[in-house]
Protein backbone atom coordinates (compact mmCIF):
# COMPACT_ATOMS: atom_id res chain seq x y z
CA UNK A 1 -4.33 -26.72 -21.13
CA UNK A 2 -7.60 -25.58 -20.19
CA UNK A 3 -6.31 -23.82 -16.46
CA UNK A 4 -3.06 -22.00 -18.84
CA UNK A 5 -5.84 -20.47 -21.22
CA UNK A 6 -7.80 -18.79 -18.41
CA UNK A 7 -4.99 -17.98 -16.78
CA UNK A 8 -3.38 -16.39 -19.85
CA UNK A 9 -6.66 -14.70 -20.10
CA UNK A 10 -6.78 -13.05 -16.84
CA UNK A 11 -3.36 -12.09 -17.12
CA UNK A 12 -4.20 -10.07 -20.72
CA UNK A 13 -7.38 -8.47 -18.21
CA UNK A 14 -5.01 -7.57 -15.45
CA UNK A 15 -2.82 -6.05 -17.66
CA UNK A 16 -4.71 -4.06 -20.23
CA UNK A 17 -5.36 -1.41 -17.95
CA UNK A 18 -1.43 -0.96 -17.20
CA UNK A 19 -0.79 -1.04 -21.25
CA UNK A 20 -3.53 1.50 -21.88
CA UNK A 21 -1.70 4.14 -18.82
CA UNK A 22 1.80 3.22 -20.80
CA UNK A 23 -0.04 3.61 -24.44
CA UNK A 24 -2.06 6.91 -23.60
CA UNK A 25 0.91 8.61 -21.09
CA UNK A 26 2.46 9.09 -24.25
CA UNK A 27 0.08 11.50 -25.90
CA UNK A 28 -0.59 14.80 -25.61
CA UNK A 29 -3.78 16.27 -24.70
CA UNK A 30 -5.10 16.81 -27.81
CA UNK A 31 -3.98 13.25 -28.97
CA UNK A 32 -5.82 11.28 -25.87
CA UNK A 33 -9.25 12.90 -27.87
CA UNK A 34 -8.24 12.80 -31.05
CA UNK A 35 -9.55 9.77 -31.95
CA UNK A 36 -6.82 7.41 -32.18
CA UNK A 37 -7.05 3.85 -30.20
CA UNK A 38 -6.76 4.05 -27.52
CA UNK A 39 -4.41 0.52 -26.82
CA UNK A 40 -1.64 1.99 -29.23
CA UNK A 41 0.78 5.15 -29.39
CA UNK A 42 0.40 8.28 -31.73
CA UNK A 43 2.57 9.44 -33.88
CA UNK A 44 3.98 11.80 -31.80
CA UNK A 45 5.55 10.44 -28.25
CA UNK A 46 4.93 13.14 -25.66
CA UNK A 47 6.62 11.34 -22.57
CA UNK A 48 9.29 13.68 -22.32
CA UNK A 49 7.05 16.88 -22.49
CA UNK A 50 4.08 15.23 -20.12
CA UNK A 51 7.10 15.11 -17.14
CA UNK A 52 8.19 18.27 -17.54
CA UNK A 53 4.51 19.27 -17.54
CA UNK A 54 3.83 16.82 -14.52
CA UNK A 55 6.66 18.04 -12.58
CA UNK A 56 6.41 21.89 -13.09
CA UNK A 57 2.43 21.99 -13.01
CA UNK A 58 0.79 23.87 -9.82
CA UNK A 59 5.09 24.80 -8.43
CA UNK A 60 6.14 21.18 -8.65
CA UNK A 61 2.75 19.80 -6.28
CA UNK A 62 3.39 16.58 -7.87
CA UNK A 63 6.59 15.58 -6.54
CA UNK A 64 5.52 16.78 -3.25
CA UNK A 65 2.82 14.42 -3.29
CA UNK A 66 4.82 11.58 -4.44
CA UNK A 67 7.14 12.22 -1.01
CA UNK A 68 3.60 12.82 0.88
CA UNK A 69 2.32 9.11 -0.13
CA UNK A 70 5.84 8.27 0.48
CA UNK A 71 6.27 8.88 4.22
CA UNK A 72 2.17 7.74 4.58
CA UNK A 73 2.95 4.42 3.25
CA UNK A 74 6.36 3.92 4.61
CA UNK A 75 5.81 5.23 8.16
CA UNK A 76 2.03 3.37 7.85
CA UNK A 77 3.31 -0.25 6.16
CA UNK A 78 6.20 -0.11 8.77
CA UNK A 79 4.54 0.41 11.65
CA UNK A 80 1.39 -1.59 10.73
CA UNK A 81 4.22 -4.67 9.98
CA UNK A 82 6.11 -4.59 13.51
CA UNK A 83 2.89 -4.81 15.58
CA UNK A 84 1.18 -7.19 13.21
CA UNK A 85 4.40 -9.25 13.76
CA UNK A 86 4.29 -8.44 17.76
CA UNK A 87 0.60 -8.97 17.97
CA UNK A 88 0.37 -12.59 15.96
CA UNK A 89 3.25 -13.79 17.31
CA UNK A 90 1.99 -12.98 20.69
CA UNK A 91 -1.54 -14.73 19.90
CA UNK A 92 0.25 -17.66 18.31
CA UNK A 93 2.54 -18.60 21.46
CA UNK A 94 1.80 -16.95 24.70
CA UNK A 95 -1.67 -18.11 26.80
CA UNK A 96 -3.09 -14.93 28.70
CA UNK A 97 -6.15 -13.83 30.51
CA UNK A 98 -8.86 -12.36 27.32
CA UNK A 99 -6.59 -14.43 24.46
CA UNK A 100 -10.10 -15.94 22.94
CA UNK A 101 -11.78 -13.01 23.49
CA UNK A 102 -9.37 -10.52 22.08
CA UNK A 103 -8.72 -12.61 18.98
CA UNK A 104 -12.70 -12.89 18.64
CA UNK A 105 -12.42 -9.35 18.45
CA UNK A 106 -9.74 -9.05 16.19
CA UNK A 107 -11.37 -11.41 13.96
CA UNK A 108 -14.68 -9.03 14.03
CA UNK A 109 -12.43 -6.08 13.02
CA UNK A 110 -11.06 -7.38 10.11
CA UNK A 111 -15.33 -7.99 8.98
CA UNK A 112 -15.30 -4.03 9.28
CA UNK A 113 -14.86 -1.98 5.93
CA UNK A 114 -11.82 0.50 6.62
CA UNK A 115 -13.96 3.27 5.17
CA UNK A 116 -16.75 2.54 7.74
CA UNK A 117 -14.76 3.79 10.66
CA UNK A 118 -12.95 6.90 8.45
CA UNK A 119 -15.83 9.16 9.81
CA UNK A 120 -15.96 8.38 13.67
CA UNK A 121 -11.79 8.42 12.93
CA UNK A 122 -12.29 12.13 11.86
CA UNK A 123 -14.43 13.30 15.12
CA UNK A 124 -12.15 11.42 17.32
CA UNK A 125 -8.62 13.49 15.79
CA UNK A 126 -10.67 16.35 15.39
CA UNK A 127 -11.21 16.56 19.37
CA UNK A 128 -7.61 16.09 19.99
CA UNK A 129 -7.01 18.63 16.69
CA UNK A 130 -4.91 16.09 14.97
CA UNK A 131 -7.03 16.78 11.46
CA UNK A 132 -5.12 18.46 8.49
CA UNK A 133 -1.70 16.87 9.73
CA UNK A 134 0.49 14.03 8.73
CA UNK A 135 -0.68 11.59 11.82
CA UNK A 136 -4.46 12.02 11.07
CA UNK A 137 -2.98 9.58 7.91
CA UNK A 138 -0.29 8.01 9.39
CA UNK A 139 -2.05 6.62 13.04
CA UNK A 140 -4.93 4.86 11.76
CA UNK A 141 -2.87 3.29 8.98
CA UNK A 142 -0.75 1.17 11.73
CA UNK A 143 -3.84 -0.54 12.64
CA UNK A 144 -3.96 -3.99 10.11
CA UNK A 145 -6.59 -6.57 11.91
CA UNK A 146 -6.00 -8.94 8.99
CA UNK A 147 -1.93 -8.43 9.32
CA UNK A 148 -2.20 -9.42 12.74
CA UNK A 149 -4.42 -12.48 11.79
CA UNK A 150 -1.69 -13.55 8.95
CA UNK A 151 0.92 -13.41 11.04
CA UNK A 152 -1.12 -15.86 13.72
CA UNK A 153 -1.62 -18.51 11.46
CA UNK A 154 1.34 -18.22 10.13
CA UNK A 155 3.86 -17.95 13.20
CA UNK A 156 1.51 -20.87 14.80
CA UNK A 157 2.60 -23.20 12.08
CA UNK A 158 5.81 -22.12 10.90
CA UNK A 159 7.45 -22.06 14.34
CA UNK A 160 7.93 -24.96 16.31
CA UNK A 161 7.56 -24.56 19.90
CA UNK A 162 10.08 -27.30 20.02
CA UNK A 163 12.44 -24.79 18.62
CA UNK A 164 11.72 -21.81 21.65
CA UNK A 165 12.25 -24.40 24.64
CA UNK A 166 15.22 -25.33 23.15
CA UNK A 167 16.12 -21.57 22.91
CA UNK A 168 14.95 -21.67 26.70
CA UNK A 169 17.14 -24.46 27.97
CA UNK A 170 20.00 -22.62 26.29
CA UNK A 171 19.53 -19.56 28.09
CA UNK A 172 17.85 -17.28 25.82
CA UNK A 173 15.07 -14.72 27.16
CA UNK A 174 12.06 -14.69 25.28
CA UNK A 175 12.83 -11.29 23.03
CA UNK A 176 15.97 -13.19 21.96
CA UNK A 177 14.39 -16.40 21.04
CA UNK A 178 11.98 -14.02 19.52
CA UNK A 179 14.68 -12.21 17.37
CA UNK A 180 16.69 -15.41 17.04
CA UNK A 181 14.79 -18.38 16.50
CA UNK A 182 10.87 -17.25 15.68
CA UNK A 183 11.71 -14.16 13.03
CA UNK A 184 14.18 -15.73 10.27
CA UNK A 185 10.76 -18.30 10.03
CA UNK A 186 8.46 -15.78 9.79
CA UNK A 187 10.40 -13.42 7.06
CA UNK A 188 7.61 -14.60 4.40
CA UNK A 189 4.47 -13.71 6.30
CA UNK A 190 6.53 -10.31 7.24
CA UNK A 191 7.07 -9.28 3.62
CA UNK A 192 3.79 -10.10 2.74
CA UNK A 193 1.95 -8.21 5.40
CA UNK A 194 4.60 -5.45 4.69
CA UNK A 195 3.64 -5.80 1.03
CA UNK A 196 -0.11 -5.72 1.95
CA UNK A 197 0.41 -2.71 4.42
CA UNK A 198 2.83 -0.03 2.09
CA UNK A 199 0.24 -0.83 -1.03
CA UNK A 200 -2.70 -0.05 1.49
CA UNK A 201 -0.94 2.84 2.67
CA UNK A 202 -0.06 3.98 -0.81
CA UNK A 203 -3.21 3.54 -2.66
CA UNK A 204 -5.62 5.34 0.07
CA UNK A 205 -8.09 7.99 -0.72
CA UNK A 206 -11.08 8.26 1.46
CA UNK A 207 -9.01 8.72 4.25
CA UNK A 208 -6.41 11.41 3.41
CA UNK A 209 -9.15 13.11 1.46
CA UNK A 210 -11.33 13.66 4.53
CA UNK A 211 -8.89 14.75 6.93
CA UNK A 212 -6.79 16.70 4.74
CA UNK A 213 -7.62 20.17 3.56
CA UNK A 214 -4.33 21.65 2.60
CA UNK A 215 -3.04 20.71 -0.73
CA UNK A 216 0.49 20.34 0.35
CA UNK A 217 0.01 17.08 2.45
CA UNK A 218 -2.08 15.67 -0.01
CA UNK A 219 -0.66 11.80 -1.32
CA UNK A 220 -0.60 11.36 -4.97
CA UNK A 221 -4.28 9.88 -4.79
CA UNK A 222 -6.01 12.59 -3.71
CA UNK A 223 -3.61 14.92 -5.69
CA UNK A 224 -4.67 13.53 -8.94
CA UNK A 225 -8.29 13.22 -8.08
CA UNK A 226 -8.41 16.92 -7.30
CA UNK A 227 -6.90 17.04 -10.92
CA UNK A 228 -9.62 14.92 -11.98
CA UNK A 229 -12.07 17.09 -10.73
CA UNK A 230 -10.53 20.05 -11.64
CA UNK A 231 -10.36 18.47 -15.78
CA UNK A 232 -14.08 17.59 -15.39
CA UNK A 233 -15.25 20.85 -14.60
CA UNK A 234 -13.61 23.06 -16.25
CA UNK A 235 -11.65 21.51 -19.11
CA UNK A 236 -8.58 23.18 -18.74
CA UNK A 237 -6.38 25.24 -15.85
CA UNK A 238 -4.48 28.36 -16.75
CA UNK A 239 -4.83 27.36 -20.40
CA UNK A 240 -3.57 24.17 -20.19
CA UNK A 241 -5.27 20.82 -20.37
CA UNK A 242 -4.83 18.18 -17.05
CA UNK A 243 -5.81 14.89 -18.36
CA UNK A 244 -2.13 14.26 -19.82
CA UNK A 245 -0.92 14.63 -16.47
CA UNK A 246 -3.46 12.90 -15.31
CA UNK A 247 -2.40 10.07 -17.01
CA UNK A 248 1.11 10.00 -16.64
CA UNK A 249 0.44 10.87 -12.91
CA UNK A 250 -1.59 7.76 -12.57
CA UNK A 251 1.29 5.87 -14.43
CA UNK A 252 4.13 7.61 -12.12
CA UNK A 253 2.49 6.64 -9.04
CA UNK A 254 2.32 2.80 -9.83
CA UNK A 255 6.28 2.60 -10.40
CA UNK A 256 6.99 3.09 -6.64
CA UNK A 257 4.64 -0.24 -5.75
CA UNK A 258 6.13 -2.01 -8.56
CA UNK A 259 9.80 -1.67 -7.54
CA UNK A 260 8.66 -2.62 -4.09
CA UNK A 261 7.45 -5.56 -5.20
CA UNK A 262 10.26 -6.69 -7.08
CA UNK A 263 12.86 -5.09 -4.64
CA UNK A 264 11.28 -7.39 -2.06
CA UNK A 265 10.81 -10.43 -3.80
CA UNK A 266 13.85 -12.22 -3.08
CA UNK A 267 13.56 -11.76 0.60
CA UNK A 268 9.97 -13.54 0.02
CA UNK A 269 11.30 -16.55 -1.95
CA UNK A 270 14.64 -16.72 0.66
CA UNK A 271 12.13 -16.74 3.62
CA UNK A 272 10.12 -19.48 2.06
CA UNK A 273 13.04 -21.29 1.96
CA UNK A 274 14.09 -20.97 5.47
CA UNK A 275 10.85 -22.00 6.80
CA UNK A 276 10.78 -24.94 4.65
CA UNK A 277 13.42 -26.35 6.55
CA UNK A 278 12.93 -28.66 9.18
């Protein structure tokens, strides 16, 4: 009893922020001030009126940003999952010259704060003028040190190496036993690192915001901070106050993780299954 009351009560903390962006995408500008709570509706539901204004605001810059985060987090969380899956799988079952070493160093990376390396990222693409472009986002995105350490630990365990010799003996080359035998058992760690990887990729700032500088390939993070920023300072654009947009925005942009989540929970609970089996 105990454990279900703390656990009840982090669940109410986890989700009162996600009730108050529900609650307060509902009012209008002058309603979010206007001194009603803040954890309950006005009398007047705006949601309709808020996406029109969301959607029309700055030529439509909002949807654009919604496709922008989007590609970033498909094209990242894709490509970060297939060589996290190549890479662990490769440390968990093949001996060659530097293994220790290299997973030493991969270890080490996974120690190092993503943000640390955004600046030295920025020189680098700005030598080879890759700054202001989609693949200044998308490239150091398919890097995932702790992806690559899941999927060790995981393919190590969860895939006999009983199971590849008999592939061997059979005839099977070692992409096919790969394909055949090792990736049906490792469909949990894979939606889980995929998971980890398009939420990464979707909920990034620092990077995007220093090596973007036009607008137009700005994700929806960076698009409603410069909102933000824009609401702080001056209180209103062309006569018209941000922070209902804001809000909804903020409220918009959580729908796509959430119906990734769900869409891909099945495949998570089938894949446990199959590597339960012995």
């Amino acid at each position: 009893m105990p454990l279900n009351i703390v656990l009840a009560l982090l669940m109410v903390y986890f989700l009162i922020p996600f009730w108050w962006l529900i609650v307060n995408s509902s009012k209008s500008s002058a309603g979010l001030f206007g001194g009603t709570s803040a954890l309950w509706f006005a009398d007047d539901i705006n949601y309709i009126p808020n996406l029109i204004d969301l959607f029309t605001y700055g030529g439509g810059i909002y949807a654009r940003w919604l496709a922008n985060s989007a590609l970033y987090a498909i094209a990242g969380g894709v490509g970060a999952t297939v060589l996290a899956v190549l890479a662990g799988y490769g440390f968990a079952k093949y001996s060659f010259a530097g293994r220790r070493l290299s997973f030493a160093i991969l270890l080490g990376a996974v120690m190092v704060p993503t943000t640390a390396l955004v600046i030295p990222t920025f020189v680098l693409f700005a030598q080879v003028g890759w700054t202001n472009t989609i693949w200044a986002v998308i490239f150091p995105t398919l890097l995932n040190p702790f992806g690559v350490y899941l999927m060790n630990v995981y393919a190590r365990d969860a895939v006999p190496d009983e199971l590849l010799d008999a592939a061997r003996v059979d005839g099977a080359g070692e992409f096919r036993s790969f394909l055949v035998v090792a990736l049906p058992l490792l469909r949990p760690a894979i939606v889980t690192v995929l998971l980890l990887s398009v939420v990464a990729s979707w909920n990034n700032y620092f990077l995007p915001l220093v090596m973007l500088s036009d607008n137009r390939l700005f994700p929806v993070t960076v698009g409603i901070g410069l909102w933000q920023s824009t609401a702080s300072t001056y209180g209103a654009a062309g006569g018209q106050s941000l922070w209902s947009i804001i809000v909804l925005g903020s409220l918009v942009s959580v729908i796509p993780l959430i119906i990734a989540f769900l869409g891909l929970q099945k495949y998570w609970r089938g894949g446990l299954a199959i590597g339960s089996l012995k």
